[in-house]
N, C-alpha and C. Protein backbone atom coordinates (compact mmCIF):
# COMPACT_ATOMS: atom_id res chain seq x y z
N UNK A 1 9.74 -7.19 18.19
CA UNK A 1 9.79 -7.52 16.76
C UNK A 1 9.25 -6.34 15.96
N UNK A 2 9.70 -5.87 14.93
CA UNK A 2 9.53 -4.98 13.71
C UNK A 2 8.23 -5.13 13.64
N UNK A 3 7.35 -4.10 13.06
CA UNK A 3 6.50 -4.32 12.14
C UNK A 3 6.64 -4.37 11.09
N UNK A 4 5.77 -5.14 10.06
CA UNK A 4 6.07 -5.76 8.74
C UNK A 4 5.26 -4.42 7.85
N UNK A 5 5.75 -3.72 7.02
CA UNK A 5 4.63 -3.22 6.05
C UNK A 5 4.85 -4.25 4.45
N UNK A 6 4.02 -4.02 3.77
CA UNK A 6 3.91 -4.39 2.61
C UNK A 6 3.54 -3.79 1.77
N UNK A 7 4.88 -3.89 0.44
CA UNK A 7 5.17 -2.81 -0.59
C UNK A 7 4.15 -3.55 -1.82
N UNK A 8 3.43 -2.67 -3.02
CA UNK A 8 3.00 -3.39 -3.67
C UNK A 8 2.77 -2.21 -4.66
N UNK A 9 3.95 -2.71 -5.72
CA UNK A 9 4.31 -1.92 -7.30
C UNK A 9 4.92 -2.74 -8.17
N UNK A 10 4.39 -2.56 -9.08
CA UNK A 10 4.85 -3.29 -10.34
C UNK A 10 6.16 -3.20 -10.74
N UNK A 11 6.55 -2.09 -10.55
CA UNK A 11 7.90 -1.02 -10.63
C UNK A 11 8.79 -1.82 -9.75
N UNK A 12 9.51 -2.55 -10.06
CA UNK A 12 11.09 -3.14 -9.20
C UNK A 12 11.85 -1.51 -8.16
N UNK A 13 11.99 -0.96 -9.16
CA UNK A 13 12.59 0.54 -8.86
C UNK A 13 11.82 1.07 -7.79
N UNK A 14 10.75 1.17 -7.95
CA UNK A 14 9.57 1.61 -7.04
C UNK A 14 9.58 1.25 -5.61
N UNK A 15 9.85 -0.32 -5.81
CA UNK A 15 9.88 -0.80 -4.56
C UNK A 15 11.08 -1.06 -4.00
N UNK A 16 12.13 -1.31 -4.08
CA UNK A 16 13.70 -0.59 -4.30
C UNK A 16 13.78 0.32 -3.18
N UNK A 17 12.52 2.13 -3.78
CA UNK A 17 13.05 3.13 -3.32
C UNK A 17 12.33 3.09 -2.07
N UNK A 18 10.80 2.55 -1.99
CA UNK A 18 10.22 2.53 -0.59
C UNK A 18 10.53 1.78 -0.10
N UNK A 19 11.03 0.46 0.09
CA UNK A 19 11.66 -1.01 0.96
C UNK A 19 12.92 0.45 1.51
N UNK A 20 13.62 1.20 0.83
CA UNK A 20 14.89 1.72 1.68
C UNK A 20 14.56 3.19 2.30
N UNK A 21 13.33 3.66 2.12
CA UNK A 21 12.73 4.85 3.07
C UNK A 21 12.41 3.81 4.69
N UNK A 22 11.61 3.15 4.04
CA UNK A 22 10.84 2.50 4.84
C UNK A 22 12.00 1.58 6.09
N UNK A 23 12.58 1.35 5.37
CA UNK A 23 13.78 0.05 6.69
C UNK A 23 14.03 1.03 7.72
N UNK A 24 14.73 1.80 7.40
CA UNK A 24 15.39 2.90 8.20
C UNK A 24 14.72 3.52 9.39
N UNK A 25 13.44 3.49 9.27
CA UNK A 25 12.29 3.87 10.30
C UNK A 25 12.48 2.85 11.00
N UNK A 26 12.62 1.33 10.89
CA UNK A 26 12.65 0.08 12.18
C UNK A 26 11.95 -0.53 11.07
N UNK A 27 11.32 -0.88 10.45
CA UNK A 27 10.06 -1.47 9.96
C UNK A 27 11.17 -2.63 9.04
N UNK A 28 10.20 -3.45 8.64
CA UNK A 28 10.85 -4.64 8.25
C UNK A 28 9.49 -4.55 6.73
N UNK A 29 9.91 -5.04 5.59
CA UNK A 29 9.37 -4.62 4.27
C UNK A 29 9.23 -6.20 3.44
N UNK A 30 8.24 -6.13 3.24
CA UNK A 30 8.35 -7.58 1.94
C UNK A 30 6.98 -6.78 0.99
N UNK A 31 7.85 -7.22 -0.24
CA UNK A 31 7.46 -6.92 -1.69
C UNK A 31 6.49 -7.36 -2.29
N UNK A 32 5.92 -7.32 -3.27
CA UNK A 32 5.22 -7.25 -4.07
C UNK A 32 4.86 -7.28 -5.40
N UNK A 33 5.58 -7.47 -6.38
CA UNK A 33 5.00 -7.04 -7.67
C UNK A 33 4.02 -7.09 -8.91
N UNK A 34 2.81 -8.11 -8.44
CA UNK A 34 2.12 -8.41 -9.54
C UNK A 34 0.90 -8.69 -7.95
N UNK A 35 -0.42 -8.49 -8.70
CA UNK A 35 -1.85 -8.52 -7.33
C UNK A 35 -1.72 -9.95 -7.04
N UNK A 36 -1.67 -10.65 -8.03
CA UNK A 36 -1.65 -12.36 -7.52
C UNK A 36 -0.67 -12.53 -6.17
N UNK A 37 0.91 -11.91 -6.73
CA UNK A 37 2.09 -12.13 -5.42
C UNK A 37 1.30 -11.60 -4.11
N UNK A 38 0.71 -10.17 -4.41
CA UNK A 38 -0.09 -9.21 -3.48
C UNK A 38 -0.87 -9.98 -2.22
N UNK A 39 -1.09 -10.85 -2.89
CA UNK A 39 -2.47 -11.27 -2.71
C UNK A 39 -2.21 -12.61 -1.45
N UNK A 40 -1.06 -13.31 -1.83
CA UNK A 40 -0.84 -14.33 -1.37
C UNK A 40 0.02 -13.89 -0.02
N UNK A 41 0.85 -12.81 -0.54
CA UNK A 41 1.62 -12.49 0.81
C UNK A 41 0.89 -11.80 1.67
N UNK A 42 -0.32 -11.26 1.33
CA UNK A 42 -1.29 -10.92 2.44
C UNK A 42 -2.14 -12.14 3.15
N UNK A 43 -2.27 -12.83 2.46
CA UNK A 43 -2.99 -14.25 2.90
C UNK A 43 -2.30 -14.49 4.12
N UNK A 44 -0.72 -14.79 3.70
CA UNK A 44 0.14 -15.63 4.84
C UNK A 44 1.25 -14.67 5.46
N UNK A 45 0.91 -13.53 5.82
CA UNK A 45 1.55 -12.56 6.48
C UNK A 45 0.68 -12.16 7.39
N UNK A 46 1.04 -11.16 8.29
CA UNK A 46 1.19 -10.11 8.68
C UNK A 46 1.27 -8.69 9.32
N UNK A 47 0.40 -8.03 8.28
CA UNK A 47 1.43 -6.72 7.90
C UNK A 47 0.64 -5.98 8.91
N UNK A 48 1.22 -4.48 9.29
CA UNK A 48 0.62 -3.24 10.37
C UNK A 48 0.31 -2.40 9.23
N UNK A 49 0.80 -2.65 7.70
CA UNK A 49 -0.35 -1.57 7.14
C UNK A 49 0.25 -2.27 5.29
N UNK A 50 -0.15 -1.67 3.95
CA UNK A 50 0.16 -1.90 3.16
C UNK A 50 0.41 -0.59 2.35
N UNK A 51 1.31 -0.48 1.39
CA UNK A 51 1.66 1.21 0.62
C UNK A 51 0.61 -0.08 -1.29
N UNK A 52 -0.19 0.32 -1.28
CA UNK A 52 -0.78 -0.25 -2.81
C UNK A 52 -0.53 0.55 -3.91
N UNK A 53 0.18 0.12 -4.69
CA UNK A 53 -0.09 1.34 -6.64
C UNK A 53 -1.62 0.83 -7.09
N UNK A 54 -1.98 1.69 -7.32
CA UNK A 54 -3.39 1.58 -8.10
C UNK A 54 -3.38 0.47 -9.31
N UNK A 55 -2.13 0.48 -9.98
CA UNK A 55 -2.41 -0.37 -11.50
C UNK A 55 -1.49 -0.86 -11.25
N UNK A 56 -1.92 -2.09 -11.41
CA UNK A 56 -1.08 -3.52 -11.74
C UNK A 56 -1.23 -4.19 -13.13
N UNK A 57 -0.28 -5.00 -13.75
CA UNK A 57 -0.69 -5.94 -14.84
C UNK A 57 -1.52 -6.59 -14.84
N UNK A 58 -2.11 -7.28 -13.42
CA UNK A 58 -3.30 -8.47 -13.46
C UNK A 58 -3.99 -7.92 -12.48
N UNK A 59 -3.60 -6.80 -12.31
CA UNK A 59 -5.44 -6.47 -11.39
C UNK A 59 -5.18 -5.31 -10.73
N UNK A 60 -6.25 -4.55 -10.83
CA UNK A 60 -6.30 -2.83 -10.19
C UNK A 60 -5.81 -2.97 -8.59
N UNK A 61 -5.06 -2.37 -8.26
CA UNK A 61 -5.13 -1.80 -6.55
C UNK A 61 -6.25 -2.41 -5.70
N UNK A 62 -7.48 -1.66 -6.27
CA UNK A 62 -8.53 -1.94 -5.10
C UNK A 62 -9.26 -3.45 -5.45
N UNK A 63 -8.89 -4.16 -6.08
CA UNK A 63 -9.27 -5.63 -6.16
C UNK A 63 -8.34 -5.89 -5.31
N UNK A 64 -7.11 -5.65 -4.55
CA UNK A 64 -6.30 -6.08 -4.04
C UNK A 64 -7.32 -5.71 -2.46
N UNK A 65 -7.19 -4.54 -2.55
CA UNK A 65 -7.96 -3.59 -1.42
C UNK A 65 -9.18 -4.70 -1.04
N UNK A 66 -10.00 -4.77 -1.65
CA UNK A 66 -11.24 -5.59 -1.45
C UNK A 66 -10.77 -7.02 -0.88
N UNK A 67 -10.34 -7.73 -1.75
CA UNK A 67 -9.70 -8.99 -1.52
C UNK A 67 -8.91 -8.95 0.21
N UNK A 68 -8.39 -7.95 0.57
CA UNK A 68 -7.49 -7.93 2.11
C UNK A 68 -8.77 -7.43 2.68
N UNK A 69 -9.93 -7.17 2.31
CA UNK A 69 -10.87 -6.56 3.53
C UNK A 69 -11.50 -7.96 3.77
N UNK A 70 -12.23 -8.58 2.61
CA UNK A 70 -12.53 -10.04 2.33
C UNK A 70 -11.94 -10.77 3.41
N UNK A 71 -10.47 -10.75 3.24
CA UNK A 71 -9.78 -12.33 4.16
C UNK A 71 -9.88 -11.84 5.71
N UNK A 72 -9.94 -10.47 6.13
CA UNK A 72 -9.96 -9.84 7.25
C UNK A 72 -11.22 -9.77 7.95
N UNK A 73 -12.03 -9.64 6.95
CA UNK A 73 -13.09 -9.12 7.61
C UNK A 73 -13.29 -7.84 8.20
N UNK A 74 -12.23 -7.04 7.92
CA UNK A 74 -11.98 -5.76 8.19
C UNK A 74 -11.49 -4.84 6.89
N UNK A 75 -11.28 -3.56 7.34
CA UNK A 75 -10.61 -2.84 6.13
C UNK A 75 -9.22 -2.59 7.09
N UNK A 76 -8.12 -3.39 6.25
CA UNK A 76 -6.77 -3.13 6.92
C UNK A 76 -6.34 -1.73 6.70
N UNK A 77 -5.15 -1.12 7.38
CA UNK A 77 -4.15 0.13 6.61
C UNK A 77 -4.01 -0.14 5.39
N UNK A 78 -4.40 0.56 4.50
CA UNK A 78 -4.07 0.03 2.86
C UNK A 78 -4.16 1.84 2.47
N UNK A 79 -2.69 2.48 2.33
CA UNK A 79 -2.64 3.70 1.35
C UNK A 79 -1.86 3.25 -0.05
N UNK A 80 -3.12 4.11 -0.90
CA UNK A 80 -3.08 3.38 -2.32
C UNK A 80 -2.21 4.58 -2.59
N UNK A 81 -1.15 4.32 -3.46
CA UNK A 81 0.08 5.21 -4.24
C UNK A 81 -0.10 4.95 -6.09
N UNK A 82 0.02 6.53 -6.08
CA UNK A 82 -0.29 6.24 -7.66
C UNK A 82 0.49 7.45 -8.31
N UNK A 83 0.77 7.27 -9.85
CA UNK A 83 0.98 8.49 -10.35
C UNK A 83 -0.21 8.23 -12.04
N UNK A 84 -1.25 7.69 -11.65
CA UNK A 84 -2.42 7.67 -12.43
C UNK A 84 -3.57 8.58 -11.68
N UNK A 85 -4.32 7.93 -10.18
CA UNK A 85 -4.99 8.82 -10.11
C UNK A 85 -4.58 10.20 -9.05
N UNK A 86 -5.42 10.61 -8.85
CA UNK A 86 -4.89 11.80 -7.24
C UNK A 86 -5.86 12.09 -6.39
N UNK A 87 -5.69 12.30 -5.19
CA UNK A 87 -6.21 12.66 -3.68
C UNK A 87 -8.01 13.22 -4.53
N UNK A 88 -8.32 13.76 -5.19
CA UNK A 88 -9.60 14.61 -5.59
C UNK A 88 -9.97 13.76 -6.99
N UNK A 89 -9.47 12.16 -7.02
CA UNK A 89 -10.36 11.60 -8.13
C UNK A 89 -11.17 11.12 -7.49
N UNK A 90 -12.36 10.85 -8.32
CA UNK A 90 -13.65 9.88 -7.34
C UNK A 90 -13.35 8.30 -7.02
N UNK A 91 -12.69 7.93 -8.14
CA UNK A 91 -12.38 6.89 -7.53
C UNK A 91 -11.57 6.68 -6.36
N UNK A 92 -10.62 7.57 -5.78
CA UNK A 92 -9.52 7.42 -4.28
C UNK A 92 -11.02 8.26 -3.69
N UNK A 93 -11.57 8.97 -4.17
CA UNK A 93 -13.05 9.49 -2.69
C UNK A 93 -13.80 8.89 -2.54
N UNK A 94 -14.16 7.72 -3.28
CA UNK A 94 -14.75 6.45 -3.21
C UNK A 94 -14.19 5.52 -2.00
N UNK A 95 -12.81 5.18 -2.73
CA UNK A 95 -12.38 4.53 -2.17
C UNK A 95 -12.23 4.27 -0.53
N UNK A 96 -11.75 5.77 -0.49
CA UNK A 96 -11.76 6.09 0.82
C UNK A 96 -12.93 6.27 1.82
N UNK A 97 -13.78 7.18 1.11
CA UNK A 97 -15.29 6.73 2.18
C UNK A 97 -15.73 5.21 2.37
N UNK A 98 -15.64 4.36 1.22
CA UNK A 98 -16.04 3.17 1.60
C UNK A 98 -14.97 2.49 2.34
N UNK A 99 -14.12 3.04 3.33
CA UNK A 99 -13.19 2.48 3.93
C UNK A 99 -11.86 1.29 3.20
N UNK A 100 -11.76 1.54 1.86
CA UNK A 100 -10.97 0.51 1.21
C UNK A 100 -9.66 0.95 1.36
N UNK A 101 -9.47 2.29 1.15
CA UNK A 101 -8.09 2.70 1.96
C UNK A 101 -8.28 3.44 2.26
N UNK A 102 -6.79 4.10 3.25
CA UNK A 102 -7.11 4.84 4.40
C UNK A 102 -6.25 6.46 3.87
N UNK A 103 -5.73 6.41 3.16
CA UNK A 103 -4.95 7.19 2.39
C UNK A 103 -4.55 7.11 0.88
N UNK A 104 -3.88 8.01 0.41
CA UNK A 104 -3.58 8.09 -0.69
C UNK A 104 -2.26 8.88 -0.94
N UNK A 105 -1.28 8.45 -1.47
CA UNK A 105 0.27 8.83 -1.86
C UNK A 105 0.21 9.46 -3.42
N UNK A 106 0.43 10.20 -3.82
CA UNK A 106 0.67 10.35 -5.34
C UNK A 106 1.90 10.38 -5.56
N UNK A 107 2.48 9.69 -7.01
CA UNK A 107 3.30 9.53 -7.47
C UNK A 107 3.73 11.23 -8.40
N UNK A 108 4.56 11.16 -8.31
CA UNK A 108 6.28 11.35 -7.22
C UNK A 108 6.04 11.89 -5.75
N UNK A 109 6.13 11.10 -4.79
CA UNK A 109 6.20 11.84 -3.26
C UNK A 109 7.78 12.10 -3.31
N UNK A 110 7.96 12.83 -1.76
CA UNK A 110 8.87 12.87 -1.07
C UNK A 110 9.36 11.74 -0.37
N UNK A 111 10.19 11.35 0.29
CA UNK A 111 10.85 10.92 1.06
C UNK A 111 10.54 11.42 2.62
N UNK A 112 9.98 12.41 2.69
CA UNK A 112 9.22 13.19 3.81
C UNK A 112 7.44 12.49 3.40
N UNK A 113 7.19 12.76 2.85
CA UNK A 113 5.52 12.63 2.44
C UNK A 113 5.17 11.16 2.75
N UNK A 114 6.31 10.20 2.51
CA UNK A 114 6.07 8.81 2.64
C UNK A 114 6.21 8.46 3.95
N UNK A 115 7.74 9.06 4.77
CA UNK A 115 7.25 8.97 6.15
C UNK A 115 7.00 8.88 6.98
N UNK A 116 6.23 10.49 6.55
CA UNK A 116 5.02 11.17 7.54
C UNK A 116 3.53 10.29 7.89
N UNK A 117 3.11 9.18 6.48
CA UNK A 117 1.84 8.65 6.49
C UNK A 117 2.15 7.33 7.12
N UNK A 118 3.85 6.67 6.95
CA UNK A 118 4.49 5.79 7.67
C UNK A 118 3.68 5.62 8.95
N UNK A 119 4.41 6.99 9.43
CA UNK A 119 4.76 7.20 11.20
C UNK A 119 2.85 7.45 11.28
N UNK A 120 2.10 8.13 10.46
CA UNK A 120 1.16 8.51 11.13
C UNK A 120 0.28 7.46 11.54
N UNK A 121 0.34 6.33 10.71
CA UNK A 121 -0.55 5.29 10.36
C UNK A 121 0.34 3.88 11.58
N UNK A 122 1.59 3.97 11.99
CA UNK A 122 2.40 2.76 12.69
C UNK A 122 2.24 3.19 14.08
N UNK A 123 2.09 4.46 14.65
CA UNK A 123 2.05 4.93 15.56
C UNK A 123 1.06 3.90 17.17
C-alpha cells in the first residue's frame, strides 16, 4: 500500500500542483485547505509525513504543527512551505530546533526541490 502524505494550503492551485508532483512518485495525497480540515484529517488518518503552508485563514501552520505533535505524542514529518517566511527566519529556526518541523520549502520551489525532501524524508 502507498504511503499517504498530506497536503495543507489554503491555495486550491497550490494543492492541485503538489497532489500532481507528489502522485507520480507512488504516494497517494489527501488535501487540506483550512487548519480545522488539517486538523481532522490528521486525527483520522495516517500520513508518512505532511507538506504545511505557514498561513492559513483560521490558524498559523505551527498550531497545526503543535496540535499533530499533541495527538502523537511525537513530532511527526511536518515540512512547513511558505512564501511568507524562509529557511533563516527565527520563527522556521525555532521551529525546527524545537522539533515542530523537520524542514522547510519556500514558496516558489521546484518540482525538483519538492521531490528531493519527498524522497528524502519517505525513504
Amino acid at each position: 500500500m502507498a504511503q499517504v502524505i498530506l497536503v495543507v494550503d489554503d491555495e486550491p492551485d497550490m494543492c492541485w500542483i503538489m497532489s500532481n508532483i507528489i502522485q507520480p512518485q507512488g504516494f497517494n495525497v489527501v488535501v487540506a485547505t483550512t487548519g480545522e480540515d488539517a486538523c481532522f484529517k490528521f486525527a483520522h488518518g495516517e500520513f508518512s509525513m505532511m507538506f504545511l503552508d505557514a498561513k492559513l485563514p483560521d490558524m498559523e501552520g505551527l498550531e497545526i504543527a503543535k496540535y499533530a505533535r499533541h495527538l502523537t505524542g511525537r513530532s511527526p514529518c511536518i515540512v512547513m512551505v511558505s512564501g511568507y517566511h524562509y529557511l533563516d527566519d527565527p520563527v522556521v529556526q525555532k521551529a525546527m530546533i524545537e522539533g515542530l518541523i523537520r524542514d522547510f520549502l519556500p514558496k516558489p520551489f521546484s518540482n525538483e526541490d519538492l521531490i528531493k525532501i519527498l524522497r528524502f524524508y519517505t525513504q
